[in-house]
PDB file of N, CA and C in Angstrom:
ATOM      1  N   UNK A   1     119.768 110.145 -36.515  1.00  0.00           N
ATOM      2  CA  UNK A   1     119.926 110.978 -35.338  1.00  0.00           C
ATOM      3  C   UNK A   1     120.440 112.374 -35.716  1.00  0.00           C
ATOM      4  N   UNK A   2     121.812 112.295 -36.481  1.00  0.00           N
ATOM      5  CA  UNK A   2     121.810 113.824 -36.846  1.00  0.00           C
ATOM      6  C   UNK A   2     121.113 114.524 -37.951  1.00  0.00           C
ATOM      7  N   UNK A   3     119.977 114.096 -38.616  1.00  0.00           N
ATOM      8  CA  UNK A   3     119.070 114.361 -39.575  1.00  0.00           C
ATOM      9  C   UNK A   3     118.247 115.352 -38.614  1.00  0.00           C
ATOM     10  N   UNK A   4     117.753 114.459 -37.405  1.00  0.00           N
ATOM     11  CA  UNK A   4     116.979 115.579 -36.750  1.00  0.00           C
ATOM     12  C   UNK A   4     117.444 116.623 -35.948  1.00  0.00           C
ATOM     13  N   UNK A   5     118.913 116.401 -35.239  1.00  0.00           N
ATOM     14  CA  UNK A   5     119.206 117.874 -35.316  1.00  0.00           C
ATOM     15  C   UNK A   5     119.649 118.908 -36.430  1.00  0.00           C
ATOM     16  N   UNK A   6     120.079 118.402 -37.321  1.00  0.00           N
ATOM     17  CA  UNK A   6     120.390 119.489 -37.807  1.00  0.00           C
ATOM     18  C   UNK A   6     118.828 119.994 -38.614  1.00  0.00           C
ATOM     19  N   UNK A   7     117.756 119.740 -38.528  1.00  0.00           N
ATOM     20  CA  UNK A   7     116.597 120.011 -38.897  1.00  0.00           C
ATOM     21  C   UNK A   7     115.465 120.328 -37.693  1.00  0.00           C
ATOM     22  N   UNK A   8     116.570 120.538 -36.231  1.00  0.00           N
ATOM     23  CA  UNK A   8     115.569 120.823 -35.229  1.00  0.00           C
ATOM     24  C   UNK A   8     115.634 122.955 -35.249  1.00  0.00           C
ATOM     25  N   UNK A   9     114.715 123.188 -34.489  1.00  0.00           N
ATOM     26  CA  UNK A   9     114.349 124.407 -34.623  1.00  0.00           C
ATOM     27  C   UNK A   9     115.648 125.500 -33.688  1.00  0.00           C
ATOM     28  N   UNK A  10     116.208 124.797 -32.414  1.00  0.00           N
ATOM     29  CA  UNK A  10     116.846 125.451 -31.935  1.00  0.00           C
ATOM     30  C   UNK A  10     118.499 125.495 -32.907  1.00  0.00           C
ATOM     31  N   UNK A  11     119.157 124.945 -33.624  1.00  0.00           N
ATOM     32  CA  UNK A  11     120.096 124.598 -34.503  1.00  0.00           C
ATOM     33  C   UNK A  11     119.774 125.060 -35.323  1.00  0.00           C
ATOM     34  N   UNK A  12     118.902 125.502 -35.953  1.00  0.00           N
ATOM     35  CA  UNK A  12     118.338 126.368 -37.537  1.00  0.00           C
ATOM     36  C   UNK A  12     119.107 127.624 -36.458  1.00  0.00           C
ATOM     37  N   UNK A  13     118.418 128.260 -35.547  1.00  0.00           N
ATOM     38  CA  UNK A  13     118.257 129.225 -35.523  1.00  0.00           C
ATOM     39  C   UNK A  13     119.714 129.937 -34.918  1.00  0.00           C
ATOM     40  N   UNK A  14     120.200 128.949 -34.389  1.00  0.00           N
ATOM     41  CA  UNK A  14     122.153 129.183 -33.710  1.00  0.00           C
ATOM     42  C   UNK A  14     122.958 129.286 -35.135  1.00  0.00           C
ATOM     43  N   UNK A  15     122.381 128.274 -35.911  1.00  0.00           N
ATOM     44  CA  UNK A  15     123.342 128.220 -37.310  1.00  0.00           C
ATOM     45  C   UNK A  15     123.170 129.562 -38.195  1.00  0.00           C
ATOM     46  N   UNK A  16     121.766 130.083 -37.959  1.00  0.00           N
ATOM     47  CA  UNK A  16     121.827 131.275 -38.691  1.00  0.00           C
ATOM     48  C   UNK A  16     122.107 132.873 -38.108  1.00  0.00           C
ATOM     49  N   UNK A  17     122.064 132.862 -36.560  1.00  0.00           N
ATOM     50  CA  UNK A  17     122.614 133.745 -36.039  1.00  0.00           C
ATOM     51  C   UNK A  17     124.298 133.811 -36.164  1.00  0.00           C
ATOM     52  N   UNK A  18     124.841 133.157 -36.207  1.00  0.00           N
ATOM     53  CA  UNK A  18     126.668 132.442 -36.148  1.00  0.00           C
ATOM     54  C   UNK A  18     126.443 132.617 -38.375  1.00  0.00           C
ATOM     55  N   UNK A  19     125.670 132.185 -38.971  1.00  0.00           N
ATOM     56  CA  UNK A  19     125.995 133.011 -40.410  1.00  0.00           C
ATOM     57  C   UNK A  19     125.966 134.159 -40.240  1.00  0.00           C
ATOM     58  N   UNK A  20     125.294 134.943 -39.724  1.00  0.00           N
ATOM     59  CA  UNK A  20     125.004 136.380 -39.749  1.00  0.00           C
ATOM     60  C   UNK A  20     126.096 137.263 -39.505  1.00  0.00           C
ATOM     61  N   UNK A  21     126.331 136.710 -38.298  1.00  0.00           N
ATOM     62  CA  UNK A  21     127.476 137.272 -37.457  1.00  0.00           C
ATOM     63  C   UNK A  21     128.497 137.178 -38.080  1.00  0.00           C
ATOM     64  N   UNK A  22     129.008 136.196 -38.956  1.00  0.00           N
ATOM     65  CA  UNK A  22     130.512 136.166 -39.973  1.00  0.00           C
ATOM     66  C   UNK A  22     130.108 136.806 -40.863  1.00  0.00           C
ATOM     67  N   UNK A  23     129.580 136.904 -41.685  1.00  0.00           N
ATOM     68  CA  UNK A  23     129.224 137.995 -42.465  1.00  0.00           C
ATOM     69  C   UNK A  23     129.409 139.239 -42.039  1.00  0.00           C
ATOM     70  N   UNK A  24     128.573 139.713 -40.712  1.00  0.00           N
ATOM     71  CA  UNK A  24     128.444 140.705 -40.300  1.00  0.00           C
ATOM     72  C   UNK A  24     130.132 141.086 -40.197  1.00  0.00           C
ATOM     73  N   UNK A  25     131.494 140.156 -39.684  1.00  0.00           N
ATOM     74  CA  UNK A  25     132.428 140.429 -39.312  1.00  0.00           C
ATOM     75  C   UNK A  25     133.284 140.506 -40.598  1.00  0.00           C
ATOM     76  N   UNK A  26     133.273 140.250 -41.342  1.00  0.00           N
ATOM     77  CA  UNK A  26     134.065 139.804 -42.954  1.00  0.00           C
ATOM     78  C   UNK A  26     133.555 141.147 -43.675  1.00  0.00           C
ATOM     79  N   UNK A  27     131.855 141.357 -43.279  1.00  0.00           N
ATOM     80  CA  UNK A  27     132.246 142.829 -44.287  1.00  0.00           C
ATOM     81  C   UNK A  27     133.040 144.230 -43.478  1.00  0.00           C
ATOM     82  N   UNK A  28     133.139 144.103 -41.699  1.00  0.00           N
ATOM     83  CA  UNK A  28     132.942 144.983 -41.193  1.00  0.00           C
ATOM     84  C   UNK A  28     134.850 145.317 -41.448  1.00  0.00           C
ATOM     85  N   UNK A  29     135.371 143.793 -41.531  1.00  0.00           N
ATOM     86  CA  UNK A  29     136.681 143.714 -41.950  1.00  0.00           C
ATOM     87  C   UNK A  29     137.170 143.974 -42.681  1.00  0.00           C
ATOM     88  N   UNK A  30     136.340 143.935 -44.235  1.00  0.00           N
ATOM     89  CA  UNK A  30     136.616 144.227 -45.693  1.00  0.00           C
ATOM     90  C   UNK A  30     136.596 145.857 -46.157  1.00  0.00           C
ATOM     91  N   UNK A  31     135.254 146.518 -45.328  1.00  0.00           N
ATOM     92  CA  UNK A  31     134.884 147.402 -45.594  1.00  0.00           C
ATOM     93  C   UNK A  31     135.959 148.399 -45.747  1.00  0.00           C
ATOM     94  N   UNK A  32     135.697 149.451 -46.783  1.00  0.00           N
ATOM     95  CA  UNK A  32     136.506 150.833 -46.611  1.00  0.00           C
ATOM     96  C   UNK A  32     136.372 151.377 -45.769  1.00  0.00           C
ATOM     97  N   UNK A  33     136.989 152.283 -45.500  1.00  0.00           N
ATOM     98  CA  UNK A  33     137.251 152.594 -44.063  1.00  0.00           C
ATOM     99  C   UNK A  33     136.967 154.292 -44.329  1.00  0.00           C
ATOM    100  N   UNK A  34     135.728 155.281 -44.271  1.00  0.00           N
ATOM    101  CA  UNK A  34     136.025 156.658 -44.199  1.00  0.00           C
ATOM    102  C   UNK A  34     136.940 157.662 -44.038  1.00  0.00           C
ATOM    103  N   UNK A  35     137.306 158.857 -44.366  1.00  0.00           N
ATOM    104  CA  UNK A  35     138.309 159.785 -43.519  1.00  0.00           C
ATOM    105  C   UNK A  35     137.146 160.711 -42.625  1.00  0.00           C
ATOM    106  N   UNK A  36     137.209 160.685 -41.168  1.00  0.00           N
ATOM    107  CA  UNK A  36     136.592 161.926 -40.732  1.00  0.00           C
ATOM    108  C   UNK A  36     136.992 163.157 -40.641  1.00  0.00           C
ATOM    109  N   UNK A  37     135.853 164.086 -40.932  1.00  0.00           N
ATOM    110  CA  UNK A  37     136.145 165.461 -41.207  1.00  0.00           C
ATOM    111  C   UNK A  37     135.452 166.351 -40.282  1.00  0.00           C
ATOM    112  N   UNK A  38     135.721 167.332 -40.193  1.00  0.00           N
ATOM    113  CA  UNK A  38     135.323 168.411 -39.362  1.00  0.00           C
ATOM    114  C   UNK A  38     133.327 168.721 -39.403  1.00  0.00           C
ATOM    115  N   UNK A  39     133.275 168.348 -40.860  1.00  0.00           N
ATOM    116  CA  UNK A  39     131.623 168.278 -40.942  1.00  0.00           C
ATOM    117  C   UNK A  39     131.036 167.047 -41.356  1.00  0.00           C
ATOM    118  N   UNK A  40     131.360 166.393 -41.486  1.00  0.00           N
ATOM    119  CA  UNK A  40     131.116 164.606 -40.560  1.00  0.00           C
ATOM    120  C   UNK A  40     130.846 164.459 -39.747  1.00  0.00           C
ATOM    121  N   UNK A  41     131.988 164.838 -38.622  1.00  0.00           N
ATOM    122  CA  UNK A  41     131.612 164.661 -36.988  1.00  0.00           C
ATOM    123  C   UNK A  41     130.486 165.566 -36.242  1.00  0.00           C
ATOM    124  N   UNK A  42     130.004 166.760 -36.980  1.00  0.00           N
ATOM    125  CA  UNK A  42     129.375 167.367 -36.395  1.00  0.00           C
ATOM    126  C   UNK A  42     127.906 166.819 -36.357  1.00  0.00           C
ATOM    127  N   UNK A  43     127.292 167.418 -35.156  1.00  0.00           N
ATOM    128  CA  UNK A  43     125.821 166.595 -34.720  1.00  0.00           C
ATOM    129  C   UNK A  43     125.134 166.844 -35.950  1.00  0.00           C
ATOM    130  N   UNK A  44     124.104 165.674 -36.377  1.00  0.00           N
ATOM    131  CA  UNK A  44     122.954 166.397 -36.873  1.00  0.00           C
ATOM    132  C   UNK A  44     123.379 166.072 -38.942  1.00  0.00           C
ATOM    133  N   UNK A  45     124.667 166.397 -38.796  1.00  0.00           N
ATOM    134  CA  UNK A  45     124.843 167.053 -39.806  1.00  0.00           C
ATOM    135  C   UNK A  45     125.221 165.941 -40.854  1.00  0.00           C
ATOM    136  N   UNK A  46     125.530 165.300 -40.245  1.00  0.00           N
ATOM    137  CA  UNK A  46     125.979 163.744 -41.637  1.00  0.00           C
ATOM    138  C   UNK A  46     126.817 164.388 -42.664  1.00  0.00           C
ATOM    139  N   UNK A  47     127.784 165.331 -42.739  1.00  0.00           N
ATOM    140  CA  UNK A  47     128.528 165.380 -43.861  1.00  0.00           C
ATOM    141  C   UNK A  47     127.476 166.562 -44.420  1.00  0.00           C
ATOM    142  N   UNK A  48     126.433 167.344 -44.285  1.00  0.00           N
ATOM    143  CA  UNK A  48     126.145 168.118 -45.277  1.00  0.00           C
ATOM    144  C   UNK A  48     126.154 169.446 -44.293  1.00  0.00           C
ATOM    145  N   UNK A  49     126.368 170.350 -45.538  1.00  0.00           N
ATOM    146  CA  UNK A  49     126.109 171.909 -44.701  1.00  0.00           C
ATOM    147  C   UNK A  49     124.259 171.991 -44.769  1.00  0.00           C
ATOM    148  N   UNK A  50     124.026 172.357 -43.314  1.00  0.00           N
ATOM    149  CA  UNK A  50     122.303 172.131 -43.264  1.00  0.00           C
ATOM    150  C   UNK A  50     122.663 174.103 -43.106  1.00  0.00           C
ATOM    151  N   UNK A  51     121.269 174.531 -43.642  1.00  0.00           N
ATOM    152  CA  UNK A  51     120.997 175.846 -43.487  1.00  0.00           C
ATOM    153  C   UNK A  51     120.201 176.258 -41.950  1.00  0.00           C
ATOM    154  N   UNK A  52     120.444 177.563 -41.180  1.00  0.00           N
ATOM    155  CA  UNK A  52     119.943 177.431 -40.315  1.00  0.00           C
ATOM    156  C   UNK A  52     118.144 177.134 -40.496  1.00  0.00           C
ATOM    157  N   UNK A  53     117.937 177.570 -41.195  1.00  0.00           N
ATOM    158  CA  UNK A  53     116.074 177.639 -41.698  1.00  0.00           C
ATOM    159  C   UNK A  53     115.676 176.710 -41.004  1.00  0.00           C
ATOM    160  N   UNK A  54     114.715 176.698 -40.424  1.00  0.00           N
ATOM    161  CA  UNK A  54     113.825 175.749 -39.430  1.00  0.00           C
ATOM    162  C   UNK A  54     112.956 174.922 -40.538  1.00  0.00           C
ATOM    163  N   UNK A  55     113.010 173.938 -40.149  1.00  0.00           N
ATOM    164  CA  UNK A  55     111.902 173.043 -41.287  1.00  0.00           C
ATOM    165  C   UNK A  55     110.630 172.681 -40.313  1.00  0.00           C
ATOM    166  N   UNK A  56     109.592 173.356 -41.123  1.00  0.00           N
ATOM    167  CA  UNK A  56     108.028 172.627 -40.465  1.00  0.00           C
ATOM    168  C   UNK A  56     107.497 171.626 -41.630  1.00  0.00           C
ATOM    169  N   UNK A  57     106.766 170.779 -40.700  1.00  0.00           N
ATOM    170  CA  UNK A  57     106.105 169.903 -41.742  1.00  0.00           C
ATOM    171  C   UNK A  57     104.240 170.815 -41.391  1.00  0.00           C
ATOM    172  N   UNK A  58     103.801 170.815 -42.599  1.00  0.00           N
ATOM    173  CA  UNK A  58     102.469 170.936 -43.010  1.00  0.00           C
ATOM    174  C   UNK A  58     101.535 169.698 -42.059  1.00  0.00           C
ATOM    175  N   UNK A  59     101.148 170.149 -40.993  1.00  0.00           N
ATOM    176  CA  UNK A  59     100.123 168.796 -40.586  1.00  0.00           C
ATOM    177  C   UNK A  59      99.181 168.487 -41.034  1.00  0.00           C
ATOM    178  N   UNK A  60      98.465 169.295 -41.584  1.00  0.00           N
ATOM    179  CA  UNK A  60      97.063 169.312 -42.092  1.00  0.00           C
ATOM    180  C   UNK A  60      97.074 168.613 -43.317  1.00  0.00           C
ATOM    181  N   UNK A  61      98.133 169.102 -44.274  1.00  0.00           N
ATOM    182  CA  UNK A  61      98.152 168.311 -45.255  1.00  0.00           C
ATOM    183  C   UNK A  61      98.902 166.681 -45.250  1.00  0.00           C
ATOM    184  N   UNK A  62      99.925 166.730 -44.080  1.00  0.00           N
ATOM    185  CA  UNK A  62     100.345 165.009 -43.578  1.00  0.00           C
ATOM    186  C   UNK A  62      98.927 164.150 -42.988  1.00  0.00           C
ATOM    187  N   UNK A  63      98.044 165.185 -42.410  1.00  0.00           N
ATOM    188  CA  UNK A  63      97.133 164.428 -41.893  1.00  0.00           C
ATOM    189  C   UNK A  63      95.886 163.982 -43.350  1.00  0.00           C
ATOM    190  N   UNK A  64      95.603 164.331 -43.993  1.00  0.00           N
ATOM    191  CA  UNK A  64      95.315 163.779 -45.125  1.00  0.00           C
ATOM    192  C   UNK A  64      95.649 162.971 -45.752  1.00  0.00           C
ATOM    193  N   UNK A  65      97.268 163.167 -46.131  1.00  0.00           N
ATOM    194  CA  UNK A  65      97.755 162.194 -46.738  1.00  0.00           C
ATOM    195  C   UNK A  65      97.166 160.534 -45.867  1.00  0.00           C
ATOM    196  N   UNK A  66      97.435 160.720 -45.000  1.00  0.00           N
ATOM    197  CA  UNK A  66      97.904 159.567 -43.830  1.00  0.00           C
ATOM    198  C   UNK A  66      95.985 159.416 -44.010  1.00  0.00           C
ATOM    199  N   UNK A  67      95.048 159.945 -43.830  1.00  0.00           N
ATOM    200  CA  UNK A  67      93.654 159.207 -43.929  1.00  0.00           C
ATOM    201  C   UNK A  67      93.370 158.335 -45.522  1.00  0.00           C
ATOM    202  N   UNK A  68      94.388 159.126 -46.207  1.00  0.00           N
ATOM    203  CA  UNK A  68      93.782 158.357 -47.903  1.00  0.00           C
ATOM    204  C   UNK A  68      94.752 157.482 -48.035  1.00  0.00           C
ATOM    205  N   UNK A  69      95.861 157.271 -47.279  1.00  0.00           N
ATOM    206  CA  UNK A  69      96.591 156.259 -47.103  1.00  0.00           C
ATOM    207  C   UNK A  69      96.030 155.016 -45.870  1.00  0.00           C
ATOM    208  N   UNK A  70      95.000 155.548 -45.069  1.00  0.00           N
ATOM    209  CA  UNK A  70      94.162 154.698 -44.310  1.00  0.00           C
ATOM    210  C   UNK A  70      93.327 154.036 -45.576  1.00  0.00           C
ATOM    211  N   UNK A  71      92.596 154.653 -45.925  1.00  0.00           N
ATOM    212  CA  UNK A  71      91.195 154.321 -46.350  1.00  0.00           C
ATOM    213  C   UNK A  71      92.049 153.212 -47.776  1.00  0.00           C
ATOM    214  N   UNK A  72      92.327 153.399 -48.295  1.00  0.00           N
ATOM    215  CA  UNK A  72      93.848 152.455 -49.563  1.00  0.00           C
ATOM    216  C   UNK A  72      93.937 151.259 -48.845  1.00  0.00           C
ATOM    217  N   UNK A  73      94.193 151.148 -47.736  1.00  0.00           N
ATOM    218  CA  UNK A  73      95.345 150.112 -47.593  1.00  0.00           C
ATOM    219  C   UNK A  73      93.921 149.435 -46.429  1.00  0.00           C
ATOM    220  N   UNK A  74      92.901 149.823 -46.155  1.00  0.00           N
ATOM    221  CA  UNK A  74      92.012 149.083 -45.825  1.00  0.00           C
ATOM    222  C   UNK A  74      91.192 148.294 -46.793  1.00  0.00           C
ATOM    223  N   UNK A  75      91.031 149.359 -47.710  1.00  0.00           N
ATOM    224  CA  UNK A  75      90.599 149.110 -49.315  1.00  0.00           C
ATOM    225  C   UNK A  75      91.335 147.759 -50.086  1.00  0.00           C
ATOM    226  N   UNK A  76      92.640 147.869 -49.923  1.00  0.00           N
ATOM    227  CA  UNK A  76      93.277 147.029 -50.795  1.00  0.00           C
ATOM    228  C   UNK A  76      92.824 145.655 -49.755  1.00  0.00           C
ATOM    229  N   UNK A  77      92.960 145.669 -48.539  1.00  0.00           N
ATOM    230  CA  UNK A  77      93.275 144.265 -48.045  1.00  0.00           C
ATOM    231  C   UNK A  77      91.346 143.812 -48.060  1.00  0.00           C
ATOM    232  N   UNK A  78      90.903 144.867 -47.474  1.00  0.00           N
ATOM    233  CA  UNK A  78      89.134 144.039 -48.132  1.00  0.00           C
ATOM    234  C   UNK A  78      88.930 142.744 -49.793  1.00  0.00           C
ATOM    235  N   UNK A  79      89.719 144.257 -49.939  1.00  0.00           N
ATOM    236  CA  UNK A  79      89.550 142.920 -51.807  1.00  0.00           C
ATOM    237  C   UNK A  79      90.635 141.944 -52.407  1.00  0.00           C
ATOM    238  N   UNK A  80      91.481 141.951 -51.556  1.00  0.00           N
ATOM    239  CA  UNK A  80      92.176 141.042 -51.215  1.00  0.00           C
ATOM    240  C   UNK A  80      92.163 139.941 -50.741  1.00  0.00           C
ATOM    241  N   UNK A  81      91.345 139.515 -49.284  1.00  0.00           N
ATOM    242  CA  UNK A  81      91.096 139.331 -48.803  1.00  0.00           C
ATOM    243  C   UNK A  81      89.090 138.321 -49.315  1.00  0.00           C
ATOM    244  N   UNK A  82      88.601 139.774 -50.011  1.00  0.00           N
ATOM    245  CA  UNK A  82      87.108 138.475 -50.186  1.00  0.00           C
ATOM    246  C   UNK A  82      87.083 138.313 -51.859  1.00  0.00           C
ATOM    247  N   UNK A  83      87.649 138.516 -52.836  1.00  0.00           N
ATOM    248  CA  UNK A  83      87.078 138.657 -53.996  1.00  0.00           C
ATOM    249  C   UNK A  83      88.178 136.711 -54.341  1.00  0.00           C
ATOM    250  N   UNK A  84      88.663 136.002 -52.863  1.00  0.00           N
ATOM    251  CA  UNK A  84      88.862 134.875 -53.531  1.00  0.00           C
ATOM    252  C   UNK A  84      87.593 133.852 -52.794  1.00  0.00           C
ATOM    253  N   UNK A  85      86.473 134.656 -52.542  1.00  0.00           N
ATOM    254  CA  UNK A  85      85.330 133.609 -51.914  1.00  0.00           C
ATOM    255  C   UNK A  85      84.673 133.015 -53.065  1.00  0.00           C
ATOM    256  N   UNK A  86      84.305 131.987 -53.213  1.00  0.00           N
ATOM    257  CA  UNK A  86      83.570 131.380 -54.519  1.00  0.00           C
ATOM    258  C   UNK A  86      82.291 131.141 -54.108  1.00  0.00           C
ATOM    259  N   UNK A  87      81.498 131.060 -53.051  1.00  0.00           N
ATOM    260  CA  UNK A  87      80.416 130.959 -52.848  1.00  0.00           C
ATOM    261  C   UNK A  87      79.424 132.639 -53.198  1.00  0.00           C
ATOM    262  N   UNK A  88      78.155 132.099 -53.726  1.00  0.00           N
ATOM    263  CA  UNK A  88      77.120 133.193 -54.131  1.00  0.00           C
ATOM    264  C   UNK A  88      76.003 133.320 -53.245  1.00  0.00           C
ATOM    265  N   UNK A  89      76.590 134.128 -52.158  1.00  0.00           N
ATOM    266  CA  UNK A  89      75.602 134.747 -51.243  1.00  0.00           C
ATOM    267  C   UNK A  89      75.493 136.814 -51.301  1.00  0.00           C
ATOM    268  N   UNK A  90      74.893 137.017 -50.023  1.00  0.00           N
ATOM    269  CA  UNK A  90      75.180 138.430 -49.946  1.00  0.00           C
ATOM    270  C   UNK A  90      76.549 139.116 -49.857  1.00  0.00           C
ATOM    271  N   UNK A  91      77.284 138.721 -48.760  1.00  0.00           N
ATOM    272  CA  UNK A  91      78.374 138.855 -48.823  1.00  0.00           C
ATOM    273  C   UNK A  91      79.642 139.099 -49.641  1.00  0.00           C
ATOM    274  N   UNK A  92      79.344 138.797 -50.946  1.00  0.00           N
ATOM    275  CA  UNK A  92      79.816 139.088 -52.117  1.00  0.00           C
ATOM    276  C   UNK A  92      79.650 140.748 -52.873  1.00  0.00           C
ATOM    277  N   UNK A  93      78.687 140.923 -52.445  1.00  0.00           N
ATOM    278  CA  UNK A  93      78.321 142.481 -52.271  1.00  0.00           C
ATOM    279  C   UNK A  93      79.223 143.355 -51.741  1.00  0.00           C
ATOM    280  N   UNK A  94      79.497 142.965 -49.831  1.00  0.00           N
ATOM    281  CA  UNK A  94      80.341 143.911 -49.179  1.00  0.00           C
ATOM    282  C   UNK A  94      81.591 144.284 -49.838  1.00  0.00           C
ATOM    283  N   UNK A  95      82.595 143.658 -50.593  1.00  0.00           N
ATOM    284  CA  UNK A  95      83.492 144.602 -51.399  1.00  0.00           C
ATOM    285  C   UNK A  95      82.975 145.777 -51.906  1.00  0.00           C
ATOM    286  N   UNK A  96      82.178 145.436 -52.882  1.00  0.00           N
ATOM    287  CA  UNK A  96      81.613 146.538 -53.823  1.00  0.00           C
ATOM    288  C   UNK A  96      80.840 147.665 -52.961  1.00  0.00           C
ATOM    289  N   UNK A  97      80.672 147.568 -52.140  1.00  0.00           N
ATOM    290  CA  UNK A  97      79.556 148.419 -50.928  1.00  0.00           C
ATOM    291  C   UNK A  97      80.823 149.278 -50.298  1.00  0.00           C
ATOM    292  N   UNK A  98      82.274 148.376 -50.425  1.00  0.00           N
ATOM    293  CA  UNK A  98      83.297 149.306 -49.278  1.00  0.00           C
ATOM    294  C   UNK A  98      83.797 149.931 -50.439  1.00  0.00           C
ATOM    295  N   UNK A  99      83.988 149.408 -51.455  1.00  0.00           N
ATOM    296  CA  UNK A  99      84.299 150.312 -52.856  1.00  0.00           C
ATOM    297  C   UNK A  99      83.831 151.666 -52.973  1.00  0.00           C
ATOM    298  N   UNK A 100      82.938 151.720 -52.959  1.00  0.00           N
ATOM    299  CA  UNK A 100      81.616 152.973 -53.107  1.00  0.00           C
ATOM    300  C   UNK A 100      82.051 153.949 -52.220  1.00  0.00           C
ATOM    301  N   UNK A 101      82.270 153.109 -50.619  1.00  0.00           N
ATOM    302  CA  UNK A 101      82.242 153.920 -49.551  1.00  0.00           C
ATOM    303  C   UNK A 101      83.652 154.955 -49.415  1.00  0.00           C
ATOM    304  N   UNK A 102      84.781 153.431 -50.188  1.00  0.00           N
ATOM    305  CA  UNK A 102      86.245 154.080 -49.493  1.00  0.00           C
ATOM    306  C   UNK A 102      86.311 155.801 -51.222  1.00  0.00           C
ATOM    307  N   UNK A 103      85.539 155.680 -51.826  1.00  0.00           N
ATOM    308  CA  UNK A 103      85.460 156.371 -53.267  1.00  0.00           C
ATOM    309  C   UNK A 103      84.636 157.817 -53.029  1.00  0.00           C
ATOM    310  N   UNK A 104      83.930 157.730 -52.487  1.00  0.00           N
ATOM    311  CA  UNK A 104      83.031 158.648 -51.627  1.00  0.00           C
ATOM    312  C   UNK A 104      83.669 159.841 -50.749  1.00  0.00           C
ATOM    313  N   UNK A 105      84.891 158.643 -49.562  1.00  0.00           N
ATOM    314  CA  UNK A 105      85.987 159.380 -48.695  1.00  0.00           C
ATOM    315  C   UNK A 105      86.349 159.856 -49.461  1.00  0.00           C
ATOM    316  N   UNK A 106      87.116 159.814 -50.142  1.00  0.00           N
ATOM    317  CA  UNK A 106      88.405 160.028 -51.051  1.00  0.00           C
ATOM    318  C   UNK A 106      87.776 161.529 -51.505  1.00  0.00           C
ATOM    319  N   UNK A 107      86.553 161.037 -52.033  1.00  0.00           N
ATOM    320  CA  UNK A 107      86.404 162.469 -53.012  1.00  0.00           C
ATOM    321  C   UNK A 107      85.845 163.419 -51.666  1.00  0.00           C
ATOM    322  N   UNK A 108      85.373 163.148 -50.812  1.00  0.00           N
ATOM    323  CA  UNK A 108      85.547 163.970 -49.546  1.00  0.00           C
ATOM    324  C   UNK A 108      86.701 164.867 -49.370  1.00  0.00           C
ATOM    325  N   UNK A 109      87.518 164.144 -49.348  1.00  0.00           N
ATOM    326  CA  UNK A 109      88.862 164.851 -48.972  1.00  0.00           C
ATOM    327  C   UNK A 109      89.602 165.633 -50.117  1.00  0.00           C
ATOM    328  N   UNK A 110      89.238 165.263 -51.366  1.00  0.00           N
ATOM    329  CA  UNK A 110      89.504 166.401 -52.146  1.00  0.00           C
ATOM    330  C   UNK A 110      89.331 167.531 -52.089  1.00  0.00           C
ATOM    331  N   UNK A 111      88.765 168.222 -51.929  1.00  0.00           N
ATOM    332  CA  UNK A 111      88.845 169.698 -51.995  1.00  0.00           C
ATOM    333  C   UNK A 111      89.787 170.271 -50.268  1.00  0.00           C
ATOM    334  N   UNK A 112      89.722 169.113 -49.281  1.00  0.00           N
ATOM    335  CA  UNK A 112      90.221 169.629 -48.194  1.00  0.00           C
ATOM    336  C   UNK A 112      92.065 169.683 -48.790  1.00  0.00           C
ATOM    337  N   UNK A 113      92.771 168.975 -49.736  1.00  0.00           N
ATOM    338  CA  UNK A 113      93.969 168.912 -49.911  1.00  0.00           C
ATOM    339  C   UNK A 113      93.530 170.507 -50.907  1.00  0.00           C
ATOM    340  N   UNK A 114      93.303 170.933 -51.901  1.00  0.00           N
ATOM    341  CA  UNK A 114      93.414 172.072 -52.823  1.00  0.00           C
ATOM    342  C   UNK A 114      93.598 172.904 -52.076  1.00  0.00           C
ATOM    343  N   UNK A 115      92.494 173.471 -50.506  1.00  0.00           N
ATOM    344  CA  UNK A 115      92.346 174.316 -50.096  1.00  0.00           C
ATOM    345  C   UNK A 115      93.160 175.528 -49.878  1.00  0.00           C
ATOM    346  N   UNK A 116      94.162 175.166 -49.762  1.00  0.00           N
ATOM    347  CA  UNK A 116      95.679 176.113 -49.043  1.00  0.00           C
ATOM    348  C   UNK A 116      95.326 177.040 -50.019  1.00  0.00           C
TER     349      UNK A 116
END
């Protein structure tokens, strides 16, 4: 009888919220304790002197990044995904076909990153 609670799903999950939480309280107890300072407390600023200088981000070039970081991570999970099929049909092809394709993008977008 107590085999299956303590191996039922609602008791896993009380027992590990109630670990968490002592932990959570033992380090919050242990922990060093900061001194606050005048540029600590200030907004924004976490402890550092920030310069007024406005920071822009480059979109054009984030937006690139972020398509060859598309085309990668579609790339990776395709061949991930079929190169564990063992059967010899067509389908065995489509990796190598998205290979070509995602290689193609890529060099597409090269010259759009140099451009600046």
């Amino acid at each position: 009888m107590y085999a299956q609670l303590i191996v039922s799903l609602p008791f896993v999950f009380i027992l590990a919220i109630l670990t968490g939480l002592i932990i959570y309280l033992l380090g919050r107890k242990t922990a060093v304790k900061g001194h606050k300072t005048a540029s600590k407390t200030a907004s924004y600023g976490c402890g550092e002197d920030l310069s007024t200088r406005k920071f822009q981000v480059n979109v054009e070039e984030f937006l690139i990044y972020t398509v060859c970081f598309l085309i990668f991570d579609i790339f990776a999970f395709t061949l991930a995904t079929s190169l564990g099929t063992s059967s010899y049909d067509a389908t065995n092809y489509l990796p190598a076909i998205y290979s070509l394709v995602a290689l193609m993008a890529i060099i597409a977008l090269l010259p759009l990153r140099r451009r600046r």
